[in-house]
PDB file of N, CA and C in Angstrom:
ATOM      1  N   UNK A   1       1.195  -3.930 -48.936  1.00  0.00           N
ATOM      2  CA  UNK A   1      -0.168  -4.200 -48.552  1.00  0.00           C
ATOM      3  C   UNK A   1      -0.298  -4.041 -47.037  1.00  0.00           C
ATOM      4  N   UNK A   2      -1.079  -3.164 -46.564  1.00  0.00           N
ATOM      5  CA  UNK A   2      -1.856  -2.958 -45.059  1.00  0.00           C
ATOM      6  C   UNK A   2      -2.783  -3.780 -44.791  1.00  0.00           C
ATOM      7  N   UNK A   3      -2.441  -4.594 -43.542  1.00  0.00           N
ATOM      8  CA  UNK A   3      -3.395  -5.796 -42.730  1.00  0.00           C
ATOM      9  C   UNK A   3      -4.184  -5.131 -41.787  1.00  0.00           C
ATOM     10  N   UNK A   4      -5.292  -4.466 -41.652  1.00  0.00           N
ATOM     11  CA  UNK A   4      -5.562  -4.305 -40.066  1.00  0.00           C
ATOM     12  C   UNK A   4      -6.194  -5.102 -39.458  1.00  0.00           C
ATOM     13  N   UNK A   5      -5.887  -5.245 -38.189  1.00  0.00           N
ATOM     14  CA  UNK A   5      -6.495  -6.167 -37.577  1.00  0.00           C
ATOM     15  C   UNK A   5      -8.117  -5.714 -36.763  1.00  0.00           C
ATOM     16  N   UNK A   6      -8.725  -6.685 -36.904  1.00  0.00           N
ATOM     17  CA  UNK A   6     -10.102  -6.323 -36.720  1.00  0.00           C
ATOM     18  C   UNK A   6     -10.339  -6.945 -35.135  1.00  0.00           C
ATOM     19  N   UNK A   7      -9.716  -8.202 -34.618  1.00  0.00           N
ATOM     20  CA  UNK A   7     -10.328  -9.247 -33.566  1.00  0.00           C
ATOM     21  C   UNK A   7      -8.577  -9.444 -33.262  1.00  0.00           C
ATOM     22  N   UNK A   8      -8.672  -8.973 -31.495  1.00  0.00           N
ATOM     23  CA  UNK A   8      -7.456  -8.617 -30.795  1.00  0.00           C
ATOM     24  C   UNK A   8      -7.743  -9.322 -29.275  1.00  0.00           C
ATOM     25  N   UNK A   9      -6.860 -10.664 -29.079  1.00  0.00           N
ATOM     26  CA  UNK A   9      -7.042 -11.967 -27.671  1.00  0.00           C
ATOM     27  C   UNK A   9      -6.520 -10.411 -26.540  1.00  0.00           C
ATOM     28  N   UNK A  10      -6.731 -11.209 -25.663  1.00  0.00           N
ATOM     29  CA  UNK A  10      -6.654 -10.428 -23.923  1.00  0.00           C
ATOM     30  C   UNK A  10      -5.271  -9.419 -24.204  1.00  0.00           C
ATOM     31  N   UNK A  11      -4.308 -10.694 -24.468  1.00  0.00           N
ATOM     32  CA  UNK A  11      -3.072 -10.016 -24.169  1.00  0.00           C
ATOM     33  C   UNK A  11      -2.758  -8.529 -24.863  1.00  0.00           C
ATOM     34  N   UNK A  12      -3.201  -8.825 -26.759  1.00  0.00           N
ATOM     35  CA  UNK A  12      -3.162  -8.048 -27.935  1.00  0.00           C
ATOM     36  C   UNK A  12      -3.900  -6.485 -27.252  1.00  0.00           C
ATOM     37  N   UNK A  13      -4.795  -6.608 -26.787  1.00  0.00           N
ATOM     38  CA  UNK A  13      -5.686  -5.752 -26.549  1.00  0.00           C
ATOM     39  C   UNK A  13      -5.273  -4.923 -25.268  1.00  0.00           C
ATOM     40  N   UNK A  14      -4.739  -5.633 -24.472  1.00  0.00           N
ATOM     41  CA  UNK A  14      -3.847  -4.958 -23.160  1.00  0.00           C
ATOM     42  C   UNK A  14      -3.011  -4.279 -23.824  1.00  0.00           C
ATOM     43  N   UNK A  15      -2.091  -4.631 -24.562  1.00  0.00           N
ATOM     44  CA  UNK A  15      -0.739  -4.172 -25.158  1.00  0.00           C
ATOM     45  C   UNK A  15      -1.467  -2.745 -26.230  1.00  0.00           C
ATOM     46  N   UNK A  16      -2.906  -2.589 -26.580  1.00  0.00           N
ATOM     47  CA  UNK A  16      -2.831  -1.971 -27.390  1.00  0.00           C
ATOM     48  C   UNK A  16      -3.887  -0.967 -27.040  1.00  0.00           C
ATOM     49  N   UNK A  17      -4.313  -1.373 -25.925  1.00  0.00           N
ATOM     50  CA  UNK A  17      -4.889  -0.267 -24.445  1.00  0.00           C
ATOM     51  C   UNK A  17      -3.697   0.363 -23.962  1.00  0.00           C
ATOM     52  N   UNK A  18      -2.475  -0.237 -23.548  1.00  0.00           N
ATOM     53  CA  UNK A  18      -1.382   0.226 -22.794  1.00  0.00           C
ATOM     54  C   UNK A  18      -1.751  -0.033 -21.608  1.00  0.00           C
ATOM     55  N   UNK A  19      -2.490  -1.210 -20.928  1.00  0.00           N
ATOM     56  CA  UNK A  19      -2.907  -1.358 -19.976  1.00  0.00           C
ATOM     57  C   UNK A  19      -2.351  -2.953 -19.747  1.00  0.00           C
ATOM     58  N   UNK A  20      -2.841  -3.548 -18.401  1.00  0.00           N
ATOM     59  CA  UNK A  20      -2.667  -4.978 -17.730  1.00  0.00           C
ATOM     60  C   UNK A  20      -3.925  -5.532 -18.675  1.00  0.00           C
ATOM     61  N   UNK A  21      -3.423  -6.991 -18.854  1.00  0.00           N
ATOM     62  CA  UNK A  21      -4.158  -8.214 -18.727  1.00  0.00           C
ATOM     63  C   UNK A  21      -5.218  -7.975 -18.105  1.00  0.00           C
ATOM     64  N   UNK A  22      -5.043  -7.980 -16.659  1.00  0.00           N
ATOM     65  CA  UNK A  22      -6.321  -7.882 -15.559  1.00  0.00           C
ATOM     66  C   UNK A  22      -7.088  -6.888 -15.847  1.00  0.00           C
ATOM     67  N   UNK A  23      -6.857  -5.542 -15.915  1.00  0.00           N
ATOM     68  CA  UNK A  23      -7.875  -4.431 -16.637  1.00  0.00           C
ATOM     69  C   UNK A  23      -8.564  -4.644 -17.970  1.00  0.00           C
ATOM     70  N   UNK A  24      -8.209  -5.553 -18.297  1.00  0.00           N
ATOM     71  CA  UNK A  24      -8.566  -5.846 -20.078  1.00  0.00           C
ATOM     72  C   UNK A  24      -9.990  -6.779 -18.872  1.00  0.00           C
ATOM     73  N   UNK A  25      -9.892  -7.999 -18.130  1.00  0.00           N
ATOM     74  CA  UNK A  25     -10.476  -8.498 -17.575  1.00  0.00           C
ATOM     75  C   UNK A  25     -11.959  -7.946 -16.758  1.00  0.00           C
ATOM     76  N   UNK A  26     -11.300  -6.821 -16.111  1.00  0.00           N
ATOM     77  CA  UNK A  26     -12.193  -6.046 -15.282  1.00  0.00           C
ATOM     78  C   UNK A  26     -13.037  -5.107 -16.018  1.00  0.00           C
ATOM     79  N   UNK A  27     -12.908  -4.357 -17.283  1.00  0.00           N
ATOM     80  CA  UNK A  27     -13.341  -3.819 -18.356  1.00  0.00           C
ATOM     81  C   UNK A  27     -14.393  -4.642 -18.562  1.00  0.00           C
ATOM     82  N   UNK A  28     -14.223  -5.734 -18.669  1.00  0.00           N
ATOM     83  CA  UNK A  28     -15.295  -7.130 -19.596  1.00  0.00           C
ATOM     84  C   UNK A  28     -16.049  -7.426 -18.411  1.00  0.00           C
ATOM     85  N   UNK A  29     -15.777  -7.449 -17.300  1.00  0.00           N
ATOM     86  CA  UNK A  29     -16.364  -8.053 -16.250  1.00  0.00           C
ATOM     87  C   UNK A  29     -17.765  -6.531 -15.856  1.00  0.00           C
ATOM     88  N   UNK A  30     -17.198  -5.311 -15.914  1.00  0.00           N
ATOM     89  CA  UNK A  30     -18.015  -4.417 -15.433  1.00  0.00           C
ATOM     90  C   UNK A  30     -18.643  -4.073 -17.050  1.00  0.00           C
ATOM     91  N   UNK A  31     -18.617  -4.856 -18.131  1.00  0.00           N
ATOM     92  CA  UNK A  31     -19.702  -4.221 -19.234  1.00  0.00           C
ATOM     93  C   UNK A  31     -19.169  -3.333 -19.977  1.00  0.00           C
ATOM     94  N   UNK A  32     -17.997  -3.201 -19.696  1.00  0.00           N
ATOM     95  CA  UNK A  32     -17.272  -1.455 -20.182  1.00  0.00           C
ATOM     96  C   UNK A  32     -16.780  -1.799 -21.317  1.00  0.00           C
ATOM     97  N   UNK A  33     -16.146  -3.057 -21.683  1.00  0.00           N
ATOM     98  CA  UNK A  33     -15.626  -3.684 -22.817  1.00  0.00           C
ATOM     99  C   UNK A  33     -16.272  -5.145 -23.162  1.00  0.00           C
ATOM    100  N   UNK A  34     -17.114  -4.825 -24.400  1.00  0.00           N
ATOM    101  CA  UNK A  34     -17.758  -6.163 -24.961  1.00  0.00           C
ATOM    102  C   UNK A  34     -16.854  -7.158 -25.265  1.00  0.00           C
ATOM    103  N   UNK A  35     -16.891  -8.227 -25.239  1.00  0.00           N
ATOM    104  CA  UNK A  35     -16.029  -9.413 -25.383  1.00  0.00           C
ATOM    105  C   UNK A  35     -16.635 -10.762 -26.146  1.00  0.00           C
ATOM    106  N   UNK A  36     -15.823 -11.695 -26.936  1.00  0.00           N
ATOM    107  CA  UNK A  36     -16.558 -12.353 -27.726  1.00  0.00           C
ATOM    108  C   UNK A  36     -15.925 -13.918 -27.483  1.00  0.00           C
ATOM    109  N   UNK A  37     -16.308 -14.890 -27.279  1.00  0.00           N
ATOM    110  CA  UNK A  37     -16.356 -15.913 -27.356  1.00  0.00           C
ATOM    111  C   UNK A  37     -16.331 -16.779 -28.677  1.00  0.00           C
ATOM    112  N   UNK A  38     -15.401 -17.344 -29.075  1.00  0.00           N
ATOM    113  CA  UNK A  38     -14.975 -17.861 -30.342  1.00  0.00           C
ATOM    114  C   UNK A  38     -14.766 -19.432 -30.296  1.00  0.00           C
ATOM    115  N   UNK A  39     -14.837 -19.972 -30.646  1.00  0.00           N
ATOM    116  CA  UNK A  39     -14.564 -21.378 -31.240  1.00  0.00           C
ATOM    117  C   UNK A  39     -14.645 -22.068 -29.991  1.00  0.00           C
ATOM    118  N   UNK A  40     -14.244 -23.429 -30.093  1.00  0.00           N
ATOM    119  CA  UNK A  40     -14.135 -24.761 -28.958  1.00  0.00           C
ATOM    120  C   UNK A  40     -13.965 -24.063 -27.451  1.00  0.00           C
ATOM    121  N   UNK A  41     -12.632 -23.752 -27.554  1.00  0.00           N
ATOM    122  CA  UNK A  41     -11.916 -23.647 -26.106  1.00  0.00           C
ATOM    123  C   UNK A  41     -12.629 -22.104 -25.830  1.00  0.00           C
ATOM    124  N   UNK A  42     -13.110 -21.368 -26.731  1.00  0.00           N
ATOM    125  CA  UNK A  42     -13.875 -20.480 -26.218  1.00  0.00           C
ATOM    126  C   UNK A  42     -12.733 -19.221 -25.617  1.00  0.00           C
ATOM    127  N   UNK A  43     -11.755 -18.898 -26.346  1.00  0.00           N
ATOM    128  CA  UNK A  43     -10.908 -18.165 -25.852  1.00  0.00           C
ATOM    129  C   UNK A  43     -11.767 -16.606 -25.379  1.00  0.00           C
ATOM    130  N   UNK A  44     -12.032 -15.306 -25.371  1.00  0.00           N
ATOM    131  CA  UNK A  44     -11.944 -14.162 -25.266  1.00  0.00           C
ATOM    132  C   UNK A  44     -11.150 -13.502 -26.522  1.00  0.00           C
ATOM    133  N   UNK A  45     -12.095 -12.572 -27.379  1.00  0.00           N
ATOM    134  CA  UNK A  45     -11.533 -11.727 -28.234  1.00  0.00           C
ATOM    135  C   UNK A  45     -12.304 -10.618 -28.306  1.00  0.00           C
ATOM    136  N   UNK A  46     -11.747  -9.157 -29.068  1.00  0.00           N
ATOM    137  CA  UNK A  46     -12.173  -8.110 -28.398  1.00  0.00           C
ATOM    138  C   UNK A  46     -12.033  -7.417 -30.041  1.00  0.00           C
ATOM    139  N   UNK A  47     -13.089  -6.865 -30.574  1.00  0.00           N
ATOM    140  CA  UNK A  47     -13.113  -6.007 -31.872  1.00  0.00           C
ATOM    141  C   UNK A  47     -12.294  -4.745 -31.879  1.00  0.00           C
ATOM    142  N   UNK A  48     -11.625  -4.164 -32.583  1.00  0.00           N
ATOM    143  CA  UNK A  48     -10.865  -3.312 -32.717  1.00  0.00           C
ATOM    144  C   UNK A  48     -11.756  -2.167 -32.464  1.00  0.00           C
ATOM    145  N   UNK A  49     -13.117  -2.167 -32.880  1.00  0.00           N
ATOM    146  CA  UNK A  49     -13.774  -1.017 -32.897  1.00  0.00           C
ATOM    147  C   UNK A  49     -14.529  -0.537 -31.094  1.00  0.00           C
ATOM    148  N   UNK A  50     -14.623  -1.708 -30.633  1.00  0.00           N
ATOM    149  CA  UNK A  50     -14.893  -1.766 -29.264  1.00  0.00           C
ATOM    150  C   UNK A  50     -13.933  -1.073 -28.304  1.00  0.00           C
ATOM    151  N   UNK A  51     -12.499  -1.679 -28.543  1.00  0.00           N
ATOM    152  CA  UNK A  51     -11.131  -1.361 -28.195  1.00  0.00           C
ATOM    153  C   UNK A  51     -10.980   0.566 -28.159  1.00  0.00           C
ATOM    154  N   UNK A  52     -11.601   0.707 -29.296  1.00  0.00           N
ATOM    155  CA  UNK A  52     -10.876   2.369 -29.665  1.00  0.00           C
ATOM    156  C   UNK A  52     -12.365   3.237 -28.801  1.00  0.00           C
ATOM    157  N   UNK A  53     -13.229   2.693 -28.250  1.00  0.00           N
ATOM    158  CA  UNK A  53     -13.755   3.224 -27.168  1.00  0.00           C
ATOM    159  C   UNK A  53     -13.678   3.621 -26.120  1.00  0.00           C
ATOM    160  N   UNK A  54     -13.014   2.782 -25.159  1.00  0.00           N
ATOM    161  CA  UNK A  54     -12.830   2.661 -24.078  1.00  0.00           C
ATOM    162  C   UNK A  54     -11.572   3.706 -23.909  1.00  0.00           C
ATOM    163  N   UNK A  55     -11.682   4.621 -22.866  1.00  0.00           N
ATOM    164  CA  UNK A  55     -10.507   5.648 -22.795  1.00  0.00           C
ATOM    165  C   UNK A  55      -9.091   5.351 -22.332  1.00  0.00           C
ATOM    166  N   UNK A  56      -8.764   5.508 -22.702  1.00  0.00           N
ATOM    167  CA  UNK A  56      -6.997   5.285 -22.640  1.00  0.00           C
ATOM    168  C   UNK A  56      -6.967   5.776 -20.833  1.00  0.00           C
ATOM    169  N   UNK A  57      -5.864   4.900 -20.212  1.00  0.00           N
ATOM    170  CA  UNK A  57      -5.032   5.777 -19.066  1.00  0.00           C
ATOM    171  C   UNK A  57      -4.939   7.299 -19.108  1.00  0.00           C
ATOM    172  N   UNK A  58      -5.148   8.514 -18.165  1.00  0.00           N
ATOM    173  CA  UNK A  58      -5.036   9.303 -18.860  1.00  0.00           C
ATOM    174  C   UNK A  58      -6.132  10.276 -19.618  1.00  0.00           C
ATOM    175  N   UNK A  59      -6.527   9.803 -20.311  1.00  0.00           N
ATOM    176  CA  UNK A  59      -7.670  10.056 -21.019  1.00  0.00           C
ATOM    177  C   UNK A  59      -9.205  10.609 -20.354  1.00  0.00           C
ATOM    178  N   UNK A  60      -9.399   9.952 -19.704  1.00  0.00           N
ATOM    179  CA  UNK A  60     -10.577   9.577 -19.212  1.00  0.00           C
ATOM    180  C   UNK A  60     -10.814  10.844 -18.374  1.00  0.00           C
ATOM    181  N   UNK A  61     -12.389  11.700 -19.039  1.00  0.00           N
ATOM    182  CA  UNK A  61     -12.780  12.996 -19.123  1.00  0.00           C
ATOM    183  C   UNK A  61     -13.880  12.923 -18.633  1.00  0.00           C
ATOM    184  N   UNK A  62     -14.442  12.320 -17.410  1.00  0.00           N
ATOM    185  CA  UNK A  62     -16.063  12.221 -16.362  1.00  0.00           C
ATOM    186  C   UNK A  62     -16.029  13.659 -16.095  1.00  0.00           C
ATOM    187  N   UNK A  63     -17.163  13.690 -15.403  1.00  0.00           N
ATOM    188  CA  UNK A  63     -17.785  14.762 -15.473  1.00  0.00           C
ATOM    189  C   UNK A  63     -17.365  15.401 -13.894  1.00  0.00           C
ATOM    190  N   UNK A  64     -16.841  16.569 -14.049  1.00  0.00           N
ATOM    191  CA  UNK A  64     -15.729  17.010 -13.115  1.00  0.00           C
ATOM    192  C   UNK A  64     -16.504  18.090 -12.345  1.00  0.00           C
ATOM    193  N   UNK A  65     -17.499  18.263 -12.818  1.00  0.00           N
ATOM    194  CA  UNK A  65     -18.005  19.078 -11.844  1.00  0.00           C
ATOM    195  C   UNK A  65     -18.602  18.858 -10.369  1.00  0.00           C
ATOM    196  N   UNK A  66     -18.528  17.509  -9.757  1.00  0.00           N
ATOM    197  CA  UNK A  66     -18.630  17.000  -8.618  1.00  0.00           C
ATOM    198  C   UNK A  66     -17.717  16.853  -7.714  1.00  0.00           C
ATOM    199  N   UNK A  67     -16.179  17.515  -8.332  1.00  0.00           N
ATOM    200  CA  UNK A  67     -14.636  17.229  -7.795  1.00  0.00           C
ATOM    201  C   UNK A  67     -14.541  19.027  -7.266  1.00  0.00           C
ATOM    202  N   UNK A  68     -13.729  18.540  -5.748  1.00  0.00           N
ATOM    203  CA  UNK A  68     -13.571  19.813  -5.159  1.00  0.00           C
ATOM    204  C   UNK A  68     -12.241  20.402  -5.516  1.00  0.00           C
ATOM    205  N   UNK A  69     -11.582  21.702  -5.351  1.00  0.00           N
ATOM    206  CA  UNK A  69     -10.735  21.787  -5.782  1.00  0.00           C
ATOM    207  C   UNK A  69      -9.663  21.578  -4.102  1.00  0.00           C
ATOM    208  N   UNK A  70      -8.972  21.075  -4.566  1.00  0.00           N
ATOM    209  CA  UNK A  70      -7.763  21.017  -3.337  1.00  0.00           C
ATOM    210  C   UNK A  70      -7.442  21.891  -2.759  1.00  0.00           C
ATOM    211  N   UNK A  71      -8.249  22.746  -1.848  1.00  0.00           N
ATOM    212  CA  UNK A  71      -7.314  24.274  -1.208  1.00  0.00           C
ATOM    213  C   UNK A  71      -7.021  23.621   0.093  1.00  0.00           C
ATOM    214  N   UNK A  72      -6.515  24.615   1.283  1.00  0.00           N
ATOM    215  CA  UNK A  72      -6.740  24.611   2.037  1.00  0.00           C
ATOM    216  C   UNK A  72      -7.880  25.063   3.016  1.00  0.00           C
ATOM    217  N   UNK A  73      -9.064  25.344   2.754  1.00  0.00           N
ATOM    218  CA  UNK A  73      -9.704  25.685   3.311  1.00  0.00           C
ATOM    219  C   UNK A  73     -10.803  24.626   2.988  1.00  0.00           C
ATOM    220  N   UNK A  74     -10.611  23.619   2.024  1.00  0.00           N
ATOM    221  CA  UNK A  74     -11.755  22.358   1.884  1.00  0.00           C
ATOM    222  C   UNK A  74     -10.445  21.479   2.907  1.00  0.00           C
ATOM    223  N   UNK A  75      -9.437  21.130   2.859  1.00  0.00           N
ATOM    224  CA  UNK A  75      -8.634  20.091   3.799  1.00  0.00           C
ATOM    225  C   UNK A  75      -7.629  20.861   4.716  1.00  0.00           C
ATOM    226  N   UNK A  76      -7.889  21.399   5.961  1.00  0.00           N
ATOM    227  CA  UNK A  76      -7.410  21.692   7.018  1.00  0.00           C
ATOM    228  C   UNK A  76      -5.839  20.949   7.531  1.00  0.00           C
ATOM    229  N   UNK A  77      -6.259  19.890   7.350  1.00  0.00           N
ATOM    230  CA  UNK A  77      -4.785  18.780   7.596  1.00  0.00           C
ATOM    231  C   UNK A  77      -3.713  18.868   6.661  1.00  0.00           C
ATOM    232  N   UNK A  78      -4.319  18.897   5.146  1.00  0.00           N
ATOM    233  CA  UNK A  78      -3.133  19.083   4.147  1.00  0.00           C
ATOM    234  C   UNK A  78      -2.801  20.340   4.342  1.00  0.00           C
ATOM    235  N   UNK A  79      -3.355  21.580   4.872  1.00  0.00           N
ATOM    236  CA  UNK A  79      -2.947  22.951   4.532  1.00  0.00           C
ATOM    237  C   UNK A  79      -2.355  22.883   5.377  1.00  0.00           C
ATOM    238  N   UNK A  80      -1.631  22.686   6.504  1.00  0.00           N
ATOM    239  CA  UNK A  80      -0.993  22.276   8.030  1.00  0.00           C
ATOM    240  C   UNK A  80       0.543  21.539   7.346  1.00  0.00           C
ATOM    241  N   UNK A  81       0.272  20.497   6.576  1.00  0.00           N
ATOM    242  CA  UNK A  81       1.256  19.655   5.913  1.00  0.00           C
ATOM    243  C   UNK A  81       1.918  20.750   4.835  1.00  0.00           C
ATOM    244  N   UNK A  82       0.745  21.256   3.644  1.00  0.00           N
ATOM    245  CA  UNK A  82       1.723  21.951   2.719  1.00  0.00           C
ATOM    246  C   UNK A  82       2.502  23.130   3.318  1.00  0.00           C
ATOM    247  N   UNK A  83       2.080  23.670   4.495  1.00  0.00           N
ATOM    248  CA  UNK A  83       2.752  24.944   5.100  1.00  0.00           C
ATOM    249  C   UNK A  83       3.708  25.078   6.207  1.00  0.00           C
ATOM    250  N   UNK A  84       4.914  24.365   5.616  1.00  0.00           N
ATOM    251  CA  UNK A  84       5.907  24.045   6.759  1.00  0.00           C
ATOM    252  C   UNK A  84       7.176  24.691   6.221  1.00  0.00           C
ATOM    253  N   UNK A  85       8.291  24.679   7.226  1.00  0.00           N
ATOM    254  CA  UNK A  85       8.824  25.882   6.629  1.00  0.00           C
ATOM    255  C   UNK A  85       9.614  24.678   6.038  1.00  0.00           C
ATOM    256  N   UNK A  86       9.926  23.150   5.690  1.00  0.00           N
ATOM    257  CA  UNK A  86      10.813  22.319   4.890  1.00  0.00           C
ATOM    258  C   UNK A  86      10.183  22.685   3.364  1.00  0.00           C
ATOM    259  N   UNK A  87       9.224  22.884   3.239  1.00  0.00           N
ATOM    260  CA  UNK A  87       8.815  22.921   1.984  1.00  0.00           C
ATOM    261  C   UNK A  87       8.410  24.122   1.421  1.00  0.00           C
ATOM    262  N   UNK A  88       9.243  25.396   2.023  1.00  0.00           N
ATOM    263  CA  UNK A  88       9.010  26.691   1.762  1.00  0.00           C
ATOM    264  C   UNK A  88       9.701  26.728  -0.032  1.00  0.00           C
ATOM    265  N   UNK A  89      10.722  26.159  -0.013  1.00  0.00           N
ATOM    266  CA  UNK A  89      10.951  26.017  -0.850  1.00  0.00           C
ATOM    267  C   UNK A  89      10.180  25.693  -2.499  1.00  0.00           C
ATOM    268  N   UNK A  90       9.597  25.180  -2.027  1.00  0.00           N
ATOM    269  CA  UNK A  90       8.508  24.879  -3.428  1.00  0.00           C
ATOM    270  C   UNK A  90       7.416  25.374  -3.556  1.00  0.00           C
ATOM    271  N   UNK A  91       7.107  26.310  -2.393  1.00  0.00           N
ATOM    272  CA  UNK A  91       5.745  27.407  -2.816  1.00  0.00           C
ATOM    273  C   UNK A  91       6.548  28.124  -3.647  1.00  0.00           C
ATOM    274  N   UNK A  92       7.898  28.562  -4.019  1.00  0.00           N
ATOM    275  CA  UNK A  92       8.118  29.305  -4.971  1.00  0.00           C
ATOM    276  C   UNK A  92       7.974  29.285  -6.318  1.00  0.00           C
ATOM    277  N   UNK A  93       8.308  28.001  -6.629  1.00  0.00           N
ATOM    278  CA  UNK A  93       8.171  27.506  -8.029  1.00  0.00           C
ATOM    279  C   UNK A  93       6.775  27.433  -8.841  1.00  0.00           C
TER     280      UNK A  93
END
């Protein structure tokens, strides 16, 4: 018989994000992850279906067309840094 679990505490939900405690926290705090309030002591619990929303480490696919590409001719300083003759070596590869 298969149990799935539906309602996953801070820790469960970190461990099954692959993420910290505190990001499970900051998720809930910025709206990004709904969170539920349960019984007396009022712990924090988090729906499985909520959980499989939020993008994994990694994952996370915004909208990229506002990102420059790294040359040297957008950063002057790094192209100075990548072009030295210690690291001639790895323009080859």
């Amino acid at each position: 018989m298969v149990i799935t679990k539906e309602w996953f505490t801070v820790e469960e939900a970190a461990e099954y994000l692959c993420v910290s405690r505190r990001t499970i926290y900051k998720l809930t705090k910025e709206s990004r992850l709904p969170a539920f309030r349960i019984g007396r002591e009022r712990p924090r619990r988090f729906r499985k279906e909520d959980l499989d929303k939020v993008p994994r480490p990694g994952e996370e696919t915004g909208n990229l067309d506002g990102l420059l590409k790294l040359t040297a001719a957008v950063d002057p300083v790094l192209a100075e840094i990548w072009d030295n003759e210690e690291d001639a070596a790895y323009d080859r590869v």
